[in-house]
C-alpha atoms as a PDB file:
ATOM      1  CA  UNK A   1       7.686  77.120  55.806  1.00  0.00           C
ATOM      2  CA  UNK A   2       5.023  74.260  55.625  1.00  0.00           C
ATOM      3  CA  UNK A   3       7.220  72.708  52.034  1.00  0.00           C
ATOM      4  CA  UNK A   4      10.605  72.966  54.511  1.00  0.00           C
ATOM      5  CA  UNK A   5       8.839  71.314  57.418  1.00  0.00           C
ATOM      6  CA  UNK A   6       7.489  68.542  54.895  1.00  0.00           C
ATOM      7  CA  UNK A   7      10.783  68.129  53.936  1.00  0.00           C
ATOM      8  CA  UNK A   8      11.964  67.330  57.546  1.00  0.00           C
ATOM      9  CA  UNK A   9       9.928  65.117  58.173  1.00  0.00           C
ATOM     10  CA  UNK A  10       9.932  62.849  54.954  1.00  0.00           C
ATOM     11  CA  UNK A  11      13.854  63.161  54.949  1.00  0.00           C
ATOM     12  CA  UNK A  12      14.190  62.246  58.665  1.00  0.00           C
ATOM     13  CA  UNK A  13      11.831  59.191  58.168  1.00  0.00           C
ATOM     14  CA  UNK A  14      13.287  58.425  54.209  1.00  0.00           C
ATOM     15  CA  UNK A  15      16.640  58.867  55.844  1.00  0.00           C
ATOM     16  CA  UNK A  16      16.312  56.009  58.340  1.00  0.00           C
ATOM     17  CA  UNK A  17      14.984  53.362  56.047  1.00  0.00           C
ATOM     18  CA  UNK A  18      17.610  54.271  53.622  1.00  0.00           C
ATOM     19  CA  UNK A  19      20.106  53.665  56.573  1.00  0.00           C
ATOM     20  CA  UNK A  20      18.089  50.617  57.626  1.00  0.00           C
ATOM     21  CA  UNK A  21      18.455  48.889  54.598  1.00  0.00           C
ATOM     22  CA  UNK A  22      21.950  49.355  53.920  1.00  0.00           C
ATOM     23  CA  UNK A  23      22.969  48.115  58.025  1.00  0.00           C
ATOM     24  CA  UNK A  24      20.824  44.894  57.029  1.00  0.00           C
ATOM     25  CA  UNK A  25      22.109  44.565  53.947  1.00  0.00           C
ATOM     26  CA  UNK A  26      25.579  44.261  55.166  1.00  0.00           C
ATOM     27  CA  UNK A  27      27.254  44.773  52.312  1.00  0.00           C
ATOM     28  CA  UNK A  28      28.699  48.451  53.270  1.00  0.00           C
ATOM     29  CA  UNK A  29      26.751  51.765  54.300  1.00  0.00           C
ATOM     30  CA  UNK A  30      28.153  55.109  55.319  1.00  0.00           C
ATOM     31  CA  UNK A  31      31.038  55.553  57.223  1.00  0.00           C
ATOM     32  CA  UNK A  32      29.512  57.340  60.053  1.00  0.00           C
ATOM     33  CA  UNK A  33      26.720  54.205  60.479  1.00  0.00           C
ATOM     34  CA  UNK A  34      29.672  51.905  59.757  1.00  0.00           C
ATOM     35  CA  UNK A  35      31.113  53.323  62.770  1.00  0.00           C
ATOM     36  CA  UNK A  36      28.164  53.283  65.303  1.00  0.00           C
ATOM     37  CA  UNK A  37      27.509  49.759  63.748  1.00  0.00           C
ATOM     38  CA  UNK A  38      31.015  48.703  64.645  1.00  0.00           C
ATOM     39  CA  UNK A  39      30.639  50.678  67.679  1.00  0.00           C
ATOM     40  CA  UNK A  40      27.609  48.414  68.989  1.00  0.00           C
ATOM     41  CA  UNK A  41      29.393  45.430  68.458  1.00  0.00           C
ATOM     42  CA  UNK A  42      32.629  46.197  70.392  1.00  0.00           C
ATOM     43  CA  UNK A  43      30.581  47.660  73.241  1.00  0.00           C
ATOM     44  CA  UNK A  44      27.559  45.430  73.406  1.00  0.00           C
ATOM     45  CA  UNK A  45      24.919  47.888  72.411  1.00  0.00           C
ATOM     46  CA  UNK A  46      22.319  48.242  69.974  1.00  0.00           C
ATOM     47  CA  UNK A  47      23.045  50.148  66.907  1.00  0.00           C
ATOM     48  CA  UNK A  48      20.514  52.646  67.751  1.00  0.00           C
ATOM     49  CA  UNK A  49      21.496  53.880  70.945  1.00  0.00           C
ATOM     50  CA  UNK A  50      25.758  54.150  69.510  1.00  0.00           C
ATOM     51  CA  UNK A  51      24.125  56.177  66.816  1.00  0.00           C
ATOM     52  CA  UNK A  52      22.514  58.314  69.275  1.00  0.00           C
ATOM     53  CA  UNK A  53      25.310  58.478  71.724  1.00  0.00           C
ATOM     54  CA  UNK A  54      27.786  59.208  68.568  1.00  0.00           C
ATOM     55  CA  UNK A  55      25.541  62.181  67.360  1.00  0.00           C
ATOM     56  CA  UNK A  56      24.943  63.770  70.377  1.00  0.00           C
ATOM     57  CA  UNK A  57      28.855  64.190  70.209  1.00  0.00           C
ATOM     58  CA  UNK A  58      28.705  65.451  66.752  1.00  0.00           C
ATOM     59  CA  UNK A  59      26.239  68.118  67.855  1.00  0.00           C
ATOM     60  CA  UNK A  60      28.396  69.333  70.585  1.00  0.00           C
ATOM     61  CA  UNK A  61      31.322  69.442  67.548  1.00  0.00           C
ATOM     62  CA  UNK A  62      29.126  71.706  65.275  1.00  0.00           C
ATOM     63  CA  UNK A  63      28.847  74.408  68.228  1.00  0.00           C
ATOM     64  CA  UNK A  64      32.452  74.720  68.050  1.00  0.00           C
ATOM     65  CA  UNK A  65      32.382  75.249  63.925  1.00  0.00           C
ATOM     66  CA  UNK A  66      29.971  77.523  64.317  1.00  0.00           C
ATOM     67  CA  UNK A  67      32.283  79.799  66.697  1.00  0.00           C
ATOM     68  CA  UNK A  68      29.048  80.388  69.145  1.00  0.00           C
ATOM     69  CA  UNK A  69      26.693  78.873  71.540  1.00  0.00           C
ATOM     70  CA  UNK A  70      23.208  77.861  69.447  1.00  0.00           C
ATOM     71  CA  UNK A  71      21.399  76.633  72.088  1.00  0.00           C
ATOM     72  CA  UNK A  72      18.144  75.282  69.684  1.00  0.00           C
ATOM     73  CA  UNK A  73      20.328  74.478  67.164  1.00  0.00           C
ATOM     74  CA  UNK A  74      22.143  72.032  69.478  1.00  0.00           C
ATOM     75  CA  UNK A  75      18.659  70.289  70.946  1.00  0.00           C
ATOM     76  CA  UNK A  76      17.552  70.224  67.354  1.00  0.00           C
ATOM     77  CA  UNK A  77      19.546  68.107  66.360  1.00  0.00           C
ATOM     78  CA  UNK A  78      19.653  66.281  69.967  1.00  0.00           C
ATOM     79  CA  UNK A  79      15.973  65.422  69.051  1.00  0.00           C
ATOM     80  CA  UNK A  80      16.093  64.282  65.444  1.00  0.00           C
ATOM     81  CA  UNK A  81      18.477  62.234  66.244  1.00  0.00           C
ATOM     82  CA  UNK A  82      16.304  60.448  69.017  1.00  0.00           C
ATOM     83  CA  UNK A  83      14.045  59.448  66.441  1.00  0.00           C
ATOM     84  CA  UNK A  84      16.635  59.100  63.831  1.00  0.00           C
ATOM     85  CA  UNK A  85      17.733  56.013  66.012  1.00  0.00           C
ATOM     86  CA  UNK A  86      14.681  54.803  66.612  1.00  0.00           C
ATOM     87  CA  UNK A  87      13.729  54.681  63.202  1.00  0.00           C
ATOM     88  CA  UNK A  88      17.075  52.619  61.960  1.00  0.00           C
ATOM     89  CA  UNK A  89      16.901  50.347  64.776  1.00  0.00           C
ATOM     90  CA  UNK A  90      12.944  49.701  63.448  1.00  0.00           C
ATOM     91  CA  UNK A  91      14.060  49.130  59.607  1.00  0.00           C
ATOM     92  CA  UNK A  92      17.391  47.769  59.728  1.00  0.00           C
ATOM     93  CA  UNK A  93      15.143  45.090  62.163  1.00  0.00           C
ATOM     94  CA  UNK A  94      12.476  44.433  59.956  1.00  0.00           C
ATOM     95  CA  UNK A  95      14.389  44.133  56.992  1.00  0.00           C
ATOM     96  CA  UNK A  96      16.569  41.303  58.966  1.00  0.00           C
ATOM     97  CA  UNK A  97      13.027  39.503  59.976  1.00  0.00           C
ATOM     98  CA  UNK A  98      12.253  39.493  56.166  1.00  0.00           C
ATOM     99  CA  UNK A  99      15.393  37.545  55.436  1.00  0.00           C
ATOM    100  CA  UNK A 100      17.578  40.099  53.767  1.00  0.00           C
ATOM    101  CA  UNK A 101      20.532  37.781  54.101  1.00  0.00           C
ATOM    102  CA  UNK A 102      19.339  34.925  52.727  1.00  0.00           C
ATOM    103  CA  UNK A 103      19.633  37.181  49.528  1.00  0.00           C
ATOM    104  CA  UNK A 104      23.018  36.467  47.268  1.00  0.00           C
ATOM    105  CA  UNK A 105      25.571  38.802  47.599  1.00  0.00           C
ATOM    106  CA  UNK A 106      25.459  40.915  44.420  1.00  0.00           C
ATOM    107  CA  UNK A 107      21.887  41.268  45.136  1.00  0.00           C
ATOM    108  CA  UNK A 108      22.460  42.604  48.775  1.00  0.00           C
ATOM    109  CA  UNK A 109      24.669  44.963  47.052  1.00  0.00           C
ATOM    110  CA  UNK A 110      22.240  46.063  45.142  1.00  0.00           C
ATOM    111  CA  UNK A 111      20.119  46.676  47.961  1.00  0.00           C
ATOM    112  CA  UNK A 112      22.890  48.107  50.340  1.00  0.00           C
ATOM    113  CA  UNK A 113      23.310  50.973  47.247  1.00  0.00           C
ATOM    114  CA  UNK A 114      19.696  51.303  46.766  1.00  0.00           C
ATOM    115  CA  UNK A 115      19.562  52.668  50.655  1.00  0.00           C
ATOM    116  CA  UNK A 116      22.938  54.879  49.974  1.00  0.00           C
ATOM    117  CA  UNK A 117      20.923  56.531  47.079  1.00  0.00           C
ATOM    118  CA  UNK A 118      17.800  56.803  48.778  1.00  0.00           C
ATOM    119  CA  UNK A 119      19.675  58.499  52.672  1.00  0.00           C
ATOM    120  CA  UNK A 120      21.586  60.680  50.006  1.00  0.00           C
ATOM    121  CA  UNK A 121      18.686  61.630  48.955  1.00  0.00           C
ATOM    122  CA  UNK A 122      16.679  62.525  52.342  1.00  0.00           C
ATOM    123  CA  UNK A 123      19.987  64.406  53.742  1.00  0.00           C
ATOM    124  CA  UNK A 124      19.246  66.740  50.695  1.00  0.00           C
ATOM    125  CA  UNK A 125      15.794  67.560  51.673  1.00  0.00           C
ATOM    126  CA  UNK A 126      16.713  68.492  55.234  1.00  0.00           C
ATOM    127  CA  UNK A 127      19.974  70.072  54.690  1.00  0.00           C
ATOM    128  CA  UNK A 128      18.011  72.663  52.340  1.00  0.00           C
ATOM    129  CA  UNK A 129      14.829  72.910  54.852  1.00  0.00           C
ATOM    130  CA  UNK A 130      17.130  73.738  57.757  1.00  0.00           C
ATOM    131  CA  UNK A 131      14.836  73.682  60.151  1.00  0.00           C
ATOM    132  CA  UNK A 132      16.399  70.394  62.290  1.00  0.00           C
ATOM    133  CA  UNK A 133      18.916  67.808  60.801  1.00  0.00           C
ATOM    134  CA  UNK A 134      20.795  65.135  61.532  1.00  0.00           C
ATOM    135  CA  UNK A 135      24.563  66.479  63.337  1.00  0.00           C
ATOM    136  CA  UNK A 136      26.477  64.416  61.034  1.00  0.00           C
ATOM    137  CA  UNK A 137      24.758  66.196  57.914  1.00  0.00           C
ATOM    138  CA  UNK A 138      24.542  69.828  59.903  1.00  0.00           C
ATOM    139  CA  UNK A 139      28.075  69.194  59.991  1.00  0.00           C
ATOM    140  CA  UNK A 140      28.581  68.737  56.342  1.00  0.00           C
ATOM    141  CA  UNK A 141      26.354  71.629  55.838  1.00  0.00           C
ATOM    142  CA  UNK A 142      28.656  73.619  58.163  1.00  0.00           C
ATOM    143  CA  UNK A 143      31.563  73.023  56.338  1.00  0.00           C
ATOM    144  CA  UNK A 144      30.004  73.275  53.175  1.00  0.00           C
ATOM    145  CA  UNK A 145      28.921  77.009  53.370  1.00  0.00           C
ATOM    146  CA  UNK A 146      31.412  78.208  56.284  1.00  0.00           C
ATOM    147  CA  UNK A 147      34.474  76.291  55.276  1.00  0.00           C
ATOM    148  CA  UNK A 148      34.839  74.543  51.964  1.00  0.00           C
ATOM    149  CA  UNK A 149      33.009  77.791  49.532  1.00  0.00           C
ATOM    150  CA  UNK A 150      30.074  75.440  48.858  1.00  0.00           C
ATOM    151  CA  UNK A 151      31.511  72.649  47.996  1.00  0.00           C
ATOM    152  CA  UNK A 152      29.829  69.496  48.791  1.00  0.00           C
ATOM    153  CA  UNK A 153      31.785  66.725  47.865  1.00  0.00           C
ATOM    154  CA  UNK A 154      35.158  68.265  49.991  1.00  0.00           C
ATOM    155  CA  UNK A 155      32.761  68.673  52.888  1.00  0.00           C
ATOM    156  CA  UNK A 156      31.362  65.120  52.840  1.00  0.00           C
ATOM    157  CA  UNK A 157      34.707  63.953  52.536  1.00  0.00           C
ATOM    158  CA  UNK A 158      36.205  66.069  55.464  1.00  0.00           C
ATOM    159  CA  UNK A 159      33.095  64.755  57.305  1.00  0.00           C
ATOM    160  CA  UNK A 160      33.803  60.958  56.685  1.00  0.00           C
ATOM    161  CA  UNK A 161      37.154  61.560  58.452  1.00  0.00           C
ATOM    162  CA  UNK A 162      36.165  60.807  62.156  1.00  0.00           C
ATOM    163  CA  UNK A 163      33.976  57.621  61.463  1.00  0.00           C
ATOM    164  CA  UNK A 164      37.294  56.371  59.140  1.00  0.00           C
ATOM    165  CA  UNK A 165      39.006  56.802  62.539  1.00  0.00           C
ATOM    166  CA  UNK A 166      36.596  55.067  64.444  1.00  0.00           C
ATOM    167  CA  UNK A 167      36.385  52.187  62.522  1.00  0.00           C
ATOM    168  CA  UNK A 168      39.756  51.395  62.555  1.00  0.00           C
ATOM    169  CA  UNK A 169      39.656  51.613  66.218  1.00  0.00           C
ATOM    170  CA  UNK A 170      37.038  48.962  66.620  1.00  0.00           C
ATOM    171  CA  UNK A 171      38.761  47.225  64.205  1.00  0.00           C
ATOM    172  CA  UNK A 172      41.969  47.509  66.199  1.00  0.00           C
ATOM    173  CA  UNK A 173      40.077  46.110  69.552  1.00  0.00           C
ATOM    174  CA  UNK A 174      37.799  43.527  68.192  1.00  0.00           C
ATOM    175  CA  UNK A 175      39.801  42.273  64.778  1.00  0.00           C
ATOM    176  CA  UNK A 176      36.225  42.310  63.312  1.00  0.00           C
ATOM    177  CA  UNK A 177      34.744  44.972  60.836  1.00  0.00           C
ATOM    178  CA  UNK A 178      30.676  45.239  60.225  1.00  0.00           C
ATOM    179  CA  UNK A 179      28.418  47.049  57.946  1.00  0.00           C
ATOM    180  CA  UNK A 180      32.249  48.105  55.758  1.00  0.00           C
ATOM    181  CA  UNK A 181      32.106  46.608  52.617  1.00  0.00           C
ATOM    182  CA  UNK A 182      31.720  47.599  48.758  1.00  0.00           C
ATOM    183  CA  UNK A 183      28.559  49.974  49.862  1.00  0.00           C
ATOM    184  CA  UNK A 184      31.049  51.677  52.000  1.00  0.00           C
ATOM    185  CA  UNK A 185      33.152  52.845  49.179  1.00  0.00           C
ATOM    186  CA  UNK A 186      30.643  53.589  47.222  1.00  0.00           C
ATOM    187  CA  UNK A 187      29.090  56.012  49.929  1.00  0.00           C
ATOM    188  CA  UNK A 188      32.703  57.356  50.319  1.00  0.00           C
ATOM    189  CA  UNK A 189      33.040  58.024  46.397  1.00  0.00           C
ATOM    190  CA  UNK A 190      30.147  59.297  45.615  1.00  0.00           C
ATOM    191  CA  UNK A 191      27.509  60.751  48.618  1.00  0.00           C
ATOM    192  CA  UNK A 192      28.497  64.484  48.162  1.00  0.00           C
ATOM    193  CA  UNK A 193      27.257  63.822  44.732  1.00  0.00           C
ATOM    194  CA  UNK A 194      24.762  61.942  45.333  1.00  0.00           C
ATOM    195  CA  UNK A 195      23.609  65.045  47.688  1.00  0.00           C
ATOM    196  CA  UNK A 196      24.592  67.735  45.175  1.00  0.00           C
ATOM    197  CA  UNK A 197      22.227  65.956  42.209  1.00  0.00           C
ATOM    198  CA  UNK A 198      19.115  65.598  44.591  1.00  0.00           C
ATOM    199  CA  UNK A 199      20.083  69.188  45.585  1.00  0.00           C
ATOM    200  CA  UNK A 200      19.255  69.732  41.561  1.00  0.00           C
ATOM    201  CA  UNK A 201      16.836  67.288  40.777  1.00  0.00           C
ATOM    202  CA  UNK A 202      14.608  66.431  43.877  1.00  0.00           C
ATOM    203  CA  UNK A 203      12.233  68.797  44.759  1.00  0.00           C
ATOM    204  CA  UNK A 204      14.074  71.748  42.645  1.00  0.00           C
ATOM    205  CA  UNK A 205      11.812  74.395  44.591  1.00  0.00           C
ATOM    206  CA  UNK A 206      12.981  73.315  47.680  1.00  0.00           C
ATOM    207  CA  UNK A 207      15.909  75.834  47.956  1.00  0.00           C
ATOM    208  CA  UNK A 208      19.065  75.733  50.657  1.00  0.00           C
ATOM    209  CA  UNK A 209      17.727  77.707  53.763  1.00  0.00           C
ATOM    210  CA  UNK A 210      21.598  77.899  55.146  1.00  0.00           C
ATOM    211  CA  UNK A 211      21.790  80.338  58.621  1.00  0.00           C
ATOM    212  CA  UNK A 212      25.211  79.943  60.350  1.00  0.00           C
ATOM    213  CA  UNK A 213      23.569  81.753  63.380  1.00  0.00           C
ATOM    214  CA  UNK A 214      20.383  80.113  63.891  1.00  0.00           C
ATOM    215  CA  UNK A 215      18.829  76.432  64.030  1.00  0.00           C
ATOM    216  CA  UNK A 216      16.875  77.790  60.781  1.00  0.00           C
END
């Protein structure tokens, strides 16, 4: 319990600077920051509350894959996500302040897949603690073990599908796309991977604590 609760913490924080760095970047991150990215603009909010706002939905949406009411489950994830906004909103800021755009392109590329690799990463060591994780990732985990027979990379990809939408709605309203780019596609190729390797690689003892009827 104290190694999964470690885990949470240093994939929560890990997650957000990964995150941070690929919004400042601007060269692409995932498609469900992408969204709340695009979101922000169209509305005239900061990135940090349409991630939280976005989430909070995405909670609501694992209740109904799960089939029952998980009532800590649900303000588990209402919580990390409070300070999963906070957190990108913090580094994508102070990565901006150091002058990540004044950096050429191929370099902010660089950078913007750096952060992919490193949130990929950090969703791995909280999707196997289990204790509290991000919705979007619960929901991957969800589908993962409930839906797709463990299969990570047709989960992440049935996971991207809502964010694709949303984009293209923002798109639609403002003619304008942010944070899409090459580190988009790469995120959209390759993060179930990305997950499944850390899954193998990073922390090894750190096993997948899945529970479809309990927040852990």
């Amino acid at each position: 319990m104290p190694q999964r609760w470690l885990a949470l913490v240093l994939g929560l924080v890990v997650n957000a600077f990964g995150n941070g760095l690929s919004v400042a970047s601007n060269m692409g991150t995932s498609p469900w920051t992408a969204s709340e990215v695009n979101l922000s603009h169209w509305l005239g909010t900061s990135v940090g509350l349409a991630i939280f706002v976005v989430s909070c939905l995405a909670a609501i949406v694992n209740q109904l894959l799960l089939r029952h009411w998980d009532l800590p489950r649900l303000l588990g994830e209402i919580s990390f996500v409070f300070f999963f906004s906070y957190f990108v909103d913090i580094f994508s800021g102070t990565f901006t302040k150091m002058g990540i755009m004044r950096v050429p392109a191929w370099g902010r590329l660089l950078l913007a897949i750096t952060g992919i690799m490193i949130f990929c990463a950090a969703i791995s060591l909280y999707q196997r603690a289990n204790l509290v994780m991000h919705p979007n990732d619960d929901t991957t985990n969800i589908l993962r073990f409930l839906y797709c027979h463990n299969n990570v990379v047709v989960a992440q990809l049935l996971t991207f599908t809502p964010p694709v939408i949303i984009i293209l709605v923002c798109w639609f309203n403002t003619h304008q796309l942010y944070a899409v780019n090459w580190g988009t596609l790469f995120t959209l190729l390759f993060n179930g991977t990305l997950i499944g390797l850390a899954d193998r690689f990073i922390w090894p003892q750190l096993h997948h604590n899945f529970r479809a009827n309990a927040a852990h």
